[in-house]
Protein backbone atom coordinates (compact mmCIF):
# COMPACT_ATOMS: atom_id res chain seq x y z
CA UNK A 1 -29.69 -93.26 22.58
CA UNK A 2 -26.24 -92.24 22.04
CA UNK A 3 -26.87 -90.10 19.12
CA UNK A 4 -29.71 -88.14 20.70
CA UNK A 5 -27.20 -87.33 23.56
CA UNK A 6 -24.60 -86.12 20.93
CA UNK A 7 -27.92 -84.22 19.45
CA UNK A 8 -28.78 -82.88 22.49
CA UNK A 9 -25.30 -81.08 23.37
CA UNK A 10 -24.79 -79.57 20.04
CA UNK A 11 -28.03 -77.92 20.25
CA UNK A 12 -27.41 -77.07 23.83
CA UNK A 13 -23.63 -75.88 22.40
CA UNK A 14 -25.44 -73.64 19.59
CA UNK A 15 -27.54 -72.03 22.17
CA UNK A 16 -24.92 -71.31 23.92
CA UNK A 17 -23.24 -69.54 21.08
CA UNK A 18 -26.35 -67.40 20.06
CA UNK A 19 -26.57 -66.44 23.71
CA UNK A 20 -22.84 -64.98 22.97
CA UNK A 21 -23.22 -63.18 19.79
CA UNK A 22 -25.91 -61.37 21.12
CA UNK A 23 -23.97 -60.02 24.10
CA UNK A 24 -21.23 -58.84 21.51
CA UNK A 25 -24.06 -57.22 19.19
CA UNK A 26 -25.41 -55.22 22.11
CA UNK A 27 -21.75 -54.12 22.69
CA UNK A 28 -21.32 -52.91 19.21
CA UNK A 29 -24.54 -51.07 19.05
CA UNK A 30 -23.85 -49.47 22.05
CA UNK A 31 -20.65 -48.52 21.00
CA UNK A 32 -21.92 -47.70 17.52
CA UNK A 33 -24.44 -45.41 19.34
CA UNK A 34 -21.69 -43.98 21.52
CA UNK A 35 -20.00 -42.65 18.51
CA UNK A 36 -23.19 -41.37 16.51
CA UNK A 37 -23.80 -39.03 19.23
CA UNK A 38 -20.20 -37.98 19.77
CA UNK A 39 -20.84 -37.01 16.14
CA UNK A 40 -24.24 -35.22 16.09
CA UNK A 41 -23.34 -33.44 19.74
CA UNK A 42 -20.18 -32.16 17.72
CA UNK A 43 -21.17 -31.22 14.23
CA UNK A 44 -24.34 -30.00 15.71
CA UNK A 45 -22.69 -28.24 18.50
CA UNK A 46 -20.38 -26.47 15.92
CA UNK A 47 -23.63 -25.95 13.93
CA UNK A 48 -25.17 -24.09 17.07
CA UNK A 49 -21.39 -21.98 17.40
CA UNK A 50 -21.35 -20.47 13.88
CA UNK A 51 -25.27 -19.69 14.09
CA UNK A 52 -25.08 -18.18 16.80
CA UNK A 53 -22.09 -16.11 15.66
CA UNK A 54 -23.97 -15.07 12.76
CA UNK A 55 -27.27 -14.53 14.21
CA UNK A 56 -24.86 -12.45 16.74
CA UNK A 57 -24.33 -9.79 14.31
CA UNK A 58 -27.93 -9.04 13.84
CA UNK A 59 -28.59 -9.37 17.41
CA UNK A 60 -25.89 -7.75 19.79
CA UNK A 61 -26.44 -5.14 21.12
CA UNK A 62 -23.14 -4.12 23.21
CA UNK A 63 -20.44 -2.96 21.36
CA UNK A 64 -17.87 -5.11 22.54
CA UNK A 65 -20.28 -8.21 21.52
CA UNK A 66 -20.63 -6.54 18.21
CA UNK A 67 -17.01 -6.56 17.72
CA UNK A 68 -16.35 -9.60 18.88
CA UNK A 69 -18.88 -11.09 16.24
CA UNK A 70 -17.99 -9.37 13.28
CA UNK A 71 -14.15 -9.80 13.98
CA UNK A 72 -12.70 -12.81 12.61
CA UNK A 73 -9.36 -13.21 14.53
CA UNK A 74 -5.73 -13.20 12.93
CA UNK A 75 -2.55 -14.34 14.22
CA UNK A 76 -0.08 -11.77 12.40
CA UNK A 77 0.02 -8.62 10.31
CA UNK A 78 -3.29 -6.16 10.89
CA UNK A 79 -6.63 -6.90 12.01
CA UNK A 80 -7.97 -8.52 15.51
CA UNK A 81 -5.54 -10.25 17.60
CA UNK A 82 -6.32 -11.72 20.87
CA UNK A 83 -3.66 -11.07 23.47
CA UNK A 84 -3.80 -12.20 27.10
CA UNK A 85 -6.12 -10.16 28.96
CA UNK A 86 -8.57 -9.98 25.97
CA UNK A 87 -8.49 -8.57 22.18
CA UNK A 88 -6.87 -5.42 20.72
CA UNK A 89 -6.50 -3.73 17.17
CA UNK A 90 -3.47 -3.90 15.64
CA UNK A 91 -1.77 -2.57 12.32
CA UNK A 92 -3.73 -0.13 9.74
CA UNK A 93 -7.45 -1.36 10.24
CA UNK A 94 -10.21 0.74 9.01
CA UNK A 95 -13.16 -0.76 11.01
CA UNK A 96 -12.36 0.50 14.93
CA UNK A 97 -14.44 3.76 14.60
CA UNK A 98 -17.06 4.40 17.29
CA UNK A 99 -19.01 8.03 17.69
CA UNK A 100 -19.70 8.51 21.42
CA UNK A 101 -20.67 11.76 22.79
CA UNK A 102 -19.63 13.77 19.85
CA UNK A 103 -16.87 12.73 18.81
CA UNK A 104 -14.86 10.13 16.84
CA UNK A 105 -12.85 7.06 18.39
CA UNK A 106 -10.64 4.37 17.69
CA UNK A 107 -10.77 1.20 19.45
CA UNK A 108 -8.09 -0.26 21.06
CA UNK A 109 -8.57 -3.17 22.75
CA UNK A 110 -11.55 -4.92 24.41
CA UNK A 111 -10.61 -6.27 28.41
CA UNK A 112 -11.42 -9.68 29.73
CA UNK A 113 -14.74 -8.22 31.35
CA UNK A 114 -15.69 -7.06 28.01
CA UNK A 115 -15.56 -2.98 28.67
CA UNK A 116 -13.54 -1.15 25.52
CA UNK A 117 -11.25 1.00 25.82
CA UNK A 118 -10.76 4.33 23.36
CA UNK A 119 -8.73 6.43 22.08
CA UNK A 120 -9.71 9.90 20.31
CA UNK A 121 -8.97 10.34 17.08
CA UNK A 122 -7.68 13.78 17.24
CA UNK A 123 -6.00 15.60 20.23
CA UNK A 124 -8.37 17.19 21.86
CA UNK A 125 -6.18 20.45 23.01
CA UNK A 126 -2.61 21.49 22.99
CA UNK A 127 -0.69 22.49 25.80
CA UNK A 128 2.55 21.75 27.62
CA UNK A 129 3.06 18.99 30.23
CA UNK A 130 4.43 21.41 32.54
CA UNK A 131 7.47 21.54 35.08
CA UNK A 132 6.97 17.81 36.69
CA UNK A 133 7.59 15.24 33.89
CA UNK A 134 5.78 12.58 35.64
CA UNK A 135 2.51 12.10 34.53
CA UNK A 136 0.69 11.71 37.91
CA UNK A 137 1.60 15.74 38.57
CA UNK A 138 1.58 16.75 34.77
CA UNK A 139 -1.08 19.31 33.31
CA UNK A 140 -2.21 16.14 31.09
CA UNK A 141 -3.45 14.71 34.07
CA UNK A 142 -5.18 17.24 35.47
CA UNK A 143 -6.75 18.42 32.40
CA UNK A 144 -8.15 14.81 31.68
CA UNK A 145 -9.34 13.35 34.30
CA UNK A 146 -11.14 13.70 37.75
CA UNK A 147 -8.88 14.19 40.56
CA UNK A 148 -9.04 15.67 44.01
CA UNK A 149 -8.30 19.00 42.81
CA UNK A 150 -11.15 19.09 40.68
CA UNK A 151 -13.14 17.60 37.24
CA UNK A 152 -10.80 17.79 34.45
CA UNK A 153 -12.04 19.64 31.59
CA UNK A 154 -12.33 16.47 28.96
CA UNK A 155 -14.00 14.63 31.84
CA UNK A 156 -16.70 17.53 32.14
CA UNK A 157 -17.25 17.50 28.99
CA UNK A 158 -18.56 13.83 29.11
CA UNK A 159 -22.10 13.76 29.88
CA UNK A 160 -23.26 11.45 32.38
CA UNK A 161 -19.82 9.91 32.59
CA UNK A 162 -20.99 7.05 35.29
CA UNK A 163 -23.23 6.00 33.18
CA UNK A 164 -20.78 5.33 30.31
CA UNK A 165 -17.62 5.13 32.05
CA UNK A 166 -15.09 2.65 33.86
CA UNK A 167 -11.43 3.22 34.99
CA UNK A 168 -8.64 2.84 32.55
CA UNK A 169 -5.46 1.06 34.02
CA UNK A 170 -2.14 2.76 32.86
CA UNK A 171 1.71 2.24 33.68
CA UNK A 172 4.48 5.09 32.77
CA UNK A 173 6.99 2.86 30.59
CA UNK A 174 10.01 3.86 29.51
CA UNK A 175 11.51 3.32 25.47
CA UNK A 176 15.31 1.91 26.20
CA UNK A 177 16.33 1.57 22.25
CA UNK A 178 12.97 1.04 20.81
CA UNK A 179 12.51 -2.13 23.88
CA UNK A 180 9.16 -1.26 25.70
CA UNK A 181 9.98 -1.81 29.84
CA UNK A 182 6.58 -1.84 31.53
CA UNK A 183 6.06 0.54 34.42
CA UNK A 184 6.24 -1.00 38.01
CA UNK A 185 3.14 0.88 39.46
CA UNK A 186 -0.39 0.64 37.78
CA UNK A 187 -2.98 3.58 38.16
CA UNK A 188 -6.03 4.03 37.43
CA UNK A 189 -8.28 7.03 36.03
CA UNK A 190 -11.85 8.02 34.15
CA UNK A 191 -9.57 9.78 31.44
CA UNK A 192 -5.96 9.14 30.25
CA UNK A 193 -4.01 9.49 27.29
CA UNK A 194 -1.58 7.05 25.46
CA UNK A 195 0.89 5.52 26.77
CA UNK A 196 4.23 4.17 24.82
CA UNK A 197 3.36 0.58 25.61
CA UNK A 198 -0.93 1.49 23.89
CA UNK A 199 1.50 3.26 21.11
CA UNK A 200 3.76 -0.14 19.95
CA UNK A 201 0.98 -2.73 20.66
CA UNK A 202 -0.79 -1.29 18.17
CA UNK A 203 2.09 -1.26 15.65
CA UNK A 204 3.35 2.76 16.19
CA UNK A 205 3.92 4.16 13.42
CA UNK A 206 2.43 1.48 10.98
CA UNK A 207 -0.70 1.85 12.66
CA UNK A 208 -3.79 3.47 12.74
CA UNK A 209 -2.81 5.34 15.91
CA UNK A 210 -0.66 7.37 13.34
CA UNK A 211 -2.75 10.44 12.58
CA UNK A 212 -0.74 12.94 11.12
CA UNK A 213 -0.53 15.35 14.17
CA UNK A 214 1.96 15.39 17.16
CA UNK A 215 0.91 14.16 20.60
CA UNK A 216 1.84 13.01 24.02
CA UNK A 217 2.43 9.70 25.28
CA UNK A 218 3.22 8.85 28.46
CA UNK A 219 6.50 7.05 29.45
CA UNK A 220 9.77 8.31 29.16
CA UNK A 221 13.21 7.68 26.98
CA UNK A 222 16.69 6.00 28.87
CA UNK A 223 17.02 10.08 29.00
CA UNK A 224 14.28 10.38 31.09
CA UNK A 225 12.51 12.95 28.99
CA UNK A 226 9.02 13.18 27.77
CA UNK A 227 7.54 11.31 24.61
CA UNK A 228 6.02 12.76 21.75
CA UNK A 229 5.06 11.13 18.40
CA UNK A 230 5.90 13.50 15.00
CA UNK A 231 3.62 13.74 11.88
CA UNK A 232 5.39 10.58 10.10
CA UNK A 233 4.75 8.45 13.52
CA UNK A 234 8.25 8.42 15.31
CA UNK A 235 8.46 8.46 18.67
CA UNK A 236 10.84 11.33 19.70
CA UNK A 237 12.19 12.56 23.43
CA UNK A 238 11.23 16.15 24.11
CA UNK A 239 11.28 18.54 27.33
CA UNK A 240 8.19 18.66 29.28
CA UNK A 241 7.53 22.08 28.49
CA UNK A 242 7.17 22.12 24.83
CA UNK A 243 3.45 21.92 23.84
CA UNK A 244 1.66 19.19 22.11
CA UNK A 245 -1.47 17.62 21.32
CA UNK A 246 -3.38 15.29 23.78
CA UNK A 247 -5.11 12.68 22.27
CA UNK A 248 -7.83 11.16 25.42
CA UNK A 249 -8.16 7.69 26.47
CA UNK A 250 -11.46 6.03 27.96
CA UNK A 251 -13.03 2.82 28.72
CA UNK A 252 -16.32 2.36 28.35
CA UNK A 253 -17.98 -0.40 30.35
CA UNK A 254 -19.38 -3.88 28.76
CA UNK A 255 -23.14 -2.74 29.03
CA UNK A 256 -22.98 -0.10 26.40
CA UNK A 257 -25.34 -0.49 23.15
CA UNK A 258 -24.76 0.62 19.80
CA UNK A 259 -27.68 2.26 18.17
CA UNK A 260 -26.15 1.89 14.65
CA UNK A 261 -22.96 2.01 12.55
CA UNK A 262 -20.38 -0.56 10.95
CA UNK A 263 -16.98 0.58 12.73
CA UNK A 264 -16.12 2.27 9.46
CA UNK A 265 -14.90 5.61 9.17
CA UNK A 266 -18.21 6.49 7.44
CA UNK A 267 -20.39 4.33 9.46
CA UNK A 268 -18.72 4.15 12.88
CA UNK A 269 -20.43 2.09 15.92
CA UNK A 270 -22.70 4.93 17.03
CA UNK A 271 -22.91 4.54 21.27
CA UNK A 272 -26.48 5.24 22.41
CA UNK A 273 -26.60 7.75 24.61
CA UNK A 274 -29.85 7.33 26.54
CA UNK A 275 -31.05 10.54 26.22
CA UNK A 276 -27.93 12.39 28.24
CA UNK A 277 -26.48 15.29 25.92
CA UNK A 278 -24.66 18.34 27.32
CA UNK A 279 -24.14 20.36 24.14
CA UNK A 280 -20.82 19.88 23.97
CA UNK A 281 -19.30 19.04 20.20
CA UNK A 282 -22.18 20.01 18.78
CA UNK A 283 -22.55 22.48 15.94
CA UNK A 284 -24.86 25.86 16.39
CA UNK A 285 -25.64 28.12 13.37
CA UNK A 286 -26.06 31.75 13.77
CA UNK A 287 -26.28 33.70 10.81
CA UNK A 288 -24.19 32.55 8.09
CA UNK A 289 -21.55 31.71 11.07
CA UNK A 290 -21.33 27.89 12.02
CA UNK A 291 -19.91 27.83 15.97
CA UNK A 292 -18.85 24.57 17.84
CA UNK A 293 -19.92 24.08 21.54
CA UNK A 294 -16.41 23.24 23.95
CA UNK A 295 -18.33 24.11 27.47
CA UNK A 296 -21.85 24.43 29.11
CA UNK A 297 -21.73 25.63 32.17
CA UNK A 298 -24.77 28.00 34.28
CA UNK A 299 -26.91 27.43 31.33
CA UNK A 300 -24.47 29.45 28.83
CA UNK A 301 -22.96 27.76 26.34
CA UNK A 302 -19.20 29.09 24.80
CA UNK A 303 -18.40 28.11 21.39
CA UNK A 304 -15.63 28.77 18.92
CA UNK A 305 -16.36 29.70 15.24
CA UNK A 306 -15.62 26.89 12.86
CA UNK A 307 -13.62 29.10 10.66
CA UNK A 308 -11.55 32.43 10.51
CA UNK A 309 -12.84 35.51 10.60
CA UNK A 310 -14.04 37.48 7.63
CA UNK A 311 -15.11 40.91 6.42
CA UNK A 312 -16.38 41.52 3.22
CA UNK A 313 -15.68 37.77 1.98
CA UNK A 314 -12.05 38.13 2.90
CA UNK A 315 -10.11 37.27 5.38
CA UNK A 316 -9.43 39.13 8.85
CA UNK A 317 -5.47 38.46 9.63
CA UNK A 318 -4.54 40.53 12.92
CA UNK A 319 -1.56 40.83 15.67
CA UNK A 320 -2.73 40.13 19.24
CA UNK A 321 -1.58 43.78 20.44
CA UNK A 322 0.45 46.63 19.03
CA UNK A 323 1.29 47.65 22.82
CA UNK A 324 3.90 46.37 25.38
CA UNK A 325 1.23 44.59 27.60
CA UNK A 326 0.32 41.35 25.97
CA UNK A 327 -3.27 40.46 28.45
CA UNK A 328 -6.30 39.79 27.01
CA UNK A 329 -8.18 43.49 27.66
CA UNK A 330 -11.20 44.72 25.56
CA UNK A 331 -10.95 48.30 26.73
CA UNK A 332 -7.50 48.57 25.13
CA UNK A 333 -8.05 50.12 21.62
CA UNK A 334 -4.95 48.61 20.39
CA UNK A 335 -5.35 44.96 21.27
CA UNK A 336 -7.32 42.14 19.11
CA UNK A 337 -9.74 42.09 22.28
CA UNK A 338 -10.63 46.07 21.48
CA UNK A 339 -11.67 45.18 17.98
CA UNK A 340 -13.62 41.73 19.15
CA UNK A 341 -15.61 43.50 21.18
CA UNK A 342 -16.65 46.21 19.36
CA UNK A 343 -16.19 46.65 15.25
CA UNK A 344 -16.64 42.95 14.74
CA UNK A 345 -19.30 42.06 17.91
CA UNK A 346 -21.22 45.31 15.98
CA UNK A 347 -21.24 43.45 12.43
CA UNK A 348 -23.00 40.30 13.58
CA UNK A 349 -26.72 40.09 12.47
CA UNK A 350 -26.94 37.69 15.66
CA UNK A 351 -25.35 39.68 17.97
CA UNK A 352 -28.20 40.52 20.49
CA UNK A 353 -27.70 36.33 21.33
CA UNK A 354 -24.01 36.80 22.45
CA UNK A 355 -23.86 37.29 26.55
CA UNK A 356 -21.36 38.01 28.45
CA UNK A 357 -19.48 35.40 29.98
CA UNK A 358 -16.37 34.56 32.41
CA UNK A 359 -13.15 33.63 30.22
CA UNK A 360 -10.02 32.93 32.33
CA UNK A 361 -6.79 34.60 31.26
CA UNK A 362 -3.93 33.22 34.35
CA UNK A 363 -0.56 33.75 33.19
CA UNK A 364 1.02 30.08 32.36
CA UNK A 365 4.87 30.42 32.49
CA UNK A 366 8.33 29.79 34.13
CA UNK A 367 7.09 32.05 37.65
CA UNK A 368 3.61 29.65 37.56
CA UNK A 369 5.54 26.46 36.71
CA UNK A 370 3.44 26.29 33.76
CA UNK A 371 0.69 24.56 35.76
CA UNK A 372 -2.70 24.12 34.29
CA UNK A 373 -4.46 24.95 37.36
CA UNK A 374 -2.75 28.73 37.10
CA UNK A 375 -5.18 29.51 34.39
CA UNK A 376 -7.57 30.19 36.49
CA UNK A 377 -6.23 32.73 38.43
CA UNK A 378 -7.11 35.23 36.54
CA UNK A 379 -10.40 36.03 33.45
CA UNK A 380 -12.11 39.23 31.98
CA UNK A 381 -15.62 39.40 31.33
CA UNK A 382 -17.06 40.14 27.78
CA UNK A 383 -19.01 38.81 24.91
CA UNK A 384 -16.32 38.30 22.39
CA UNK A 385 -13.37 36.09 23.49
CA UNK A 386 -10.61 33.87 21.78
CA UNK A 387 -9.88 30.07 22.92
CA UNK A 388 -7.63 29.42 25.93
CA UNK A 389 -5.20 26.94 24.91
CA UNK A 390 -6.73 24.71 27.99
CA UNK A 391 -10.45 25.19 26.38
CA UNK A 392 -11.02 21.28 24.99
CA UNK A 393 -11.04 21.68 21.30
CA UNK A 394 -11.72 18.99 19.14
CA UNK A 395 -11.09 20.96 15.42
CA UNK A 396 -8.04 20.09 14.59
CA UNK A 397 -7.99 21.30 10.93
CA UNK A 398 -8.05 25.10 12.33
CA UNK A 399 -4.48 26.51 11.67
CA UNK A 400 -1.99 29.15 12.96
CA UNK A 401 -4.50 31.12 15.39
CA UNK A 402 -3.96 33.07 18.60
CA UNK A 403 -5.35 31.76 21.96
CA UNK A 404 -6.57 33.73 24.82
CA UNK A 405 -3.79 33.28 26.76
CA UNK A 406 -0.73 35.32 27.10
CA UNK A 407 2.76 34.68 29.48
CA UNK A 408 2.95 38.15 31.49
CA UNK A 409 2.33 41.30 31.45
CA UNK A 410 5.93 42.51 30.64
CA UNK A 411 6.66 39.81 27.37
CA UNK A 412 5.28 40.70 24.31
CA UNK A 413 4.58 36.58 23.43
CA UNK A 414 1.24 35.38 23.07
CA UNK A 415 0.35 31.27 22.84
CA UNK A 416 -0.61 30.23 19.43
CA UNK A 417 -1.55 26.64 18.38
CA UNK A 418 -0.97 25.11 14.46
CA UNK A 419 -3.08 22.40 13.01
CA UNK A 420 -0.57 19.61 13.60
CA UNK A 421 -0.86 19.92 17.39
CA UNK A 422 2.11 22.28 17.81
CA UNK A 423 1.90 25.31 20.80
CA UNK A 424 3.94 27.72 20.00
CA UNK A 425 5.17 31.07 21.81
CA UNK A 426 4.63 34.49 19.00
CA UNK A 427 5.06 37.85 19.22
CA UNK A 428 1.79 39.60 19.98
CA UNK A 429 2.75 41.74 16.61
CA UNK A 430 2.61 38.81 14.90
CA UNK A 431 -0.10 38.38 12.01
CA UNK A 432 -2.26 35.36 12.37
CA UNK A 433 -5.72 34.04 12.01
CA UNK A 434 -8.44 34.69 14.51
CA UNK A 435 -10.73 32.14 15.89
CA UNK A 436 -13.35 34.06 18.12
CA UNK A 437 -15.46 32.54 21.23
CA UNK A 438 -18.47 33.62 22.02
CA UNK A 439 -21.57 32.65 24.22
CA UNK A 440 -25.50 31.99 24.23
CA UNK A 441 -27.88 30.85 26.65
CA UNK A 442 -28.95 27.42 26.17
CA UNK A 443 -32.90 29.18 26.21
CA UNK A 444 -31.66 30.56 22.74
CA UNK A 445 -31.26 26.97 21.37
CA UNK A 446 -34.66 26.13 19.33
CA UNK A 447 -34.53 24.05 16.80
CA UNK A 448 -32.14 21.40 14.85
CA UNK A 449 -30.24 18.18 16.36
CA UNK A 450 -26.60 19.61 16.69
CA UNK A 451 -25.24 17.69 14.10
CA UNK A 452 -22.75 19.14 11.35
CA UNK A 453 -25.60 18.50 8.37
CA UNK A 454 -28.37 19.93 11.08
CA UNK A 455 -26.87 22.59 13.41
CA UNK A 456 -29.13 24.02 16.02
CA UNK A 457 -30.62 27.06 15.67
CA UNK A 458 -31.65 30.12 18.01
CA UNK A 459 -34.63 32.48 17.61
């Protein structure tokens, strides 16, 4: 009887055991379990990342989201580098180009809520700051952007700009031995240009903000003067009246598409834009002549010829007047607007397309405080014009060439600009090159698509 007891405990003993290996088996498993999915939520998660990075590239549609996917981020030297309030373009890159409305830009950084902002690639006119070197009162500013004075001339030359366009935030910094000190009060415009801070982010000088010409930045030196950047990308202290290029800055918000492109020079990011087109930067071919639209206003659209005037297959160099009075007059025989409007209006095959049209001639000097809005004071009426030096202008290869405008009737100087962005102040005896303006109604315009291979054409 014993024994069976002693039998009878060790089997009760080994159930008691099974019952406790089972409870640590169903821990493991668990556990076991735990960890498998830990593992196939991660691996498959990163899966899910990188596929939908690369199906991103086929797929986006924005071009910040296009960017952003075809970017692979670096910590030093050139390329993509995120920063705190988003991503930006540093050092010599190559694949920042975008075409929008036109024209070519470089991208310089992309904001937290995704909208891009842009800088042109070439100045888009030359002119001098003016008598207030604060940029909130400068000729810049009114020239670029919308104020309450009036649309500046880049931003009318922006079609539909609320469809594209968002606010760009600026500061004006100041350079204190080559240390960037950040401006206390923020602003806020449709159109602005670079600023010192935009300029060294990007790497100055060993950048691909360095273009070869000189323009503007906002900010001053521990001098307080204005800031410039030469042909070999310094960044040099100047007085607000000398004359340089102006290279505009825009945002565009984080719903624009991109209809095609690479963000190579070649191939840029090409901005769809939904049907709106103005005319303006697009090429028109009259004759054997190849013109460039800068303005389209009451259904007339001015345009500057692409290249000097000829005669015979050579060139046409000319002073701007041989008299004492330096304005812009087509009824004085001894002027370049005398032979415009007559001897070489009369050799164009095309000219019965030319109209007249309103081109302003204001004095800009010392007396008008060289303000922008002075231009305006004054314009002559005819078919056969030159460029105001306050006309937006994006060819920037054209070289040594008179403008419309003059500084009074009693100096014999007359503006001219240089391919590098310089304005300069010449004689009016001067010899130079002559870019003429001219205008058509956009009725004339019949066929082609405005682009350089496929000009429009009138008839």
């Amino acid at each position: 009887m014993a024994k069976k007891k002693e039998v009878k405990k060790v089997r009760k003993k080994a159930k008691k055991e099974t019952k406790l290996i089972g409870k640590k088996e169903f821990i493991f498993d668990l556990l076991s379990l735990v960890i498998a999915l830990g593992i196939a939520l991660y691996f498959g998660g990163r899966s899910l990342y990188y596929y939908s990075l690369q199906n991103a590239k086929t797929e986006a549609k924005t071009l910040s989201g296009l960017v952003l996917a075809n970017n692979k981020i670096v910590n030093e030297g050139d390329g993509f580098h995120q920063i705190d309030a988003g991503y930006c373009f540093k050092g010599n890159v190559d694949n920042n180009y975008v075409w929008f409305a036109n024209r070519l830009f470089r991208i310089l950084k992309i904001n937290e809520d995704e909208s891009v902002k842009l800088v042109g690639e070439n100045y888009g006119a030359t002119f001098m700051w003016g008598e207030d070197s604060n940029y909130k009162e400068s000729n810049l500013r009114y020239w670029l952007t919308k104020t309450d004075s009036a649309n500046g001339v880049y931003y009318s030359s922006i079609p539909s700009q609320s469809t594209f366009l968002v606010k760009t935030s600026y500061t004006e910094d100041k350079l204190d031995n080559d240390k960037v000190i950040e401006g206390k009060n923020k602003y806020n415009d449709f159109v602005t240009t670079l600023t010192i801070s935009d300029y060294t982010n990007a790497g100055g000088k060993n950048s691909f903000l360095k273009n070869g010409k000189l323009f503007y930045l906002i900010g001053h030196n521990s001098d307080d003067e204005n800031l410039y950047v030469e042909e070999d990308g310094s960044v040099v202290g100047t007085d607000s009246l000398s004359g340089y290029g102006v290279r505009p800055v825009i945002t565009l918000n984080s719903k624009v598409t991109v209809s095609q492109g690479d963000g190579s020079k070649d191939n840029p990011f090409m901005i769809d834009m939904l049907g709106n087109n103005n005319y303006i930067d697009s090429y028109v071919k009259l004759g054997e002549d190849t013109y460039k639209v800068y303005e389209n206003q009451d259904n007339k659209l001015k345009m500057y010829k692409t290249t000097y005037i000829t005669s015979n297959g050579e060139e046409v160099l000319s002073g701007f007047n041989n008299n004492d009075g330096s304005r812009f007059n087509p009824y004085d025989r001894n002027s370049i607007a005398y032979y415009l409007n007559s001897s070489y209006l009369n050799s164009l095959s095309y000219k019965d397309y030319i109209v007249d049209n309103v081109y302003y001639t204001g004095y800009i000097n010392e007396e008008t405080d060289y303000k922008f809005l002075n231009n305006y004071s004054d314009s002559v009426t005819c078919r056969v014009a030159l460029v105001n030096i306050f006309d937006y202008n994006s060819t920037n290869e054209l070289n040594d060439y008179y403008h419309i405008n003059t500084i009074s009737d009693e100096s014999t100087m007359a503006y001219s600009t240089y391919s590098n962005g310089l304005l300069f102040e010449d004689d009016i005896n001067e010899v130079k090159h002559i870019v003429p303006a001219i205008s058509i109604n956009v009725s004339a315009v019949k066929g082609g698509s405005g682009r350089i291979d496929d000009p429009y054409t009138v008839g």
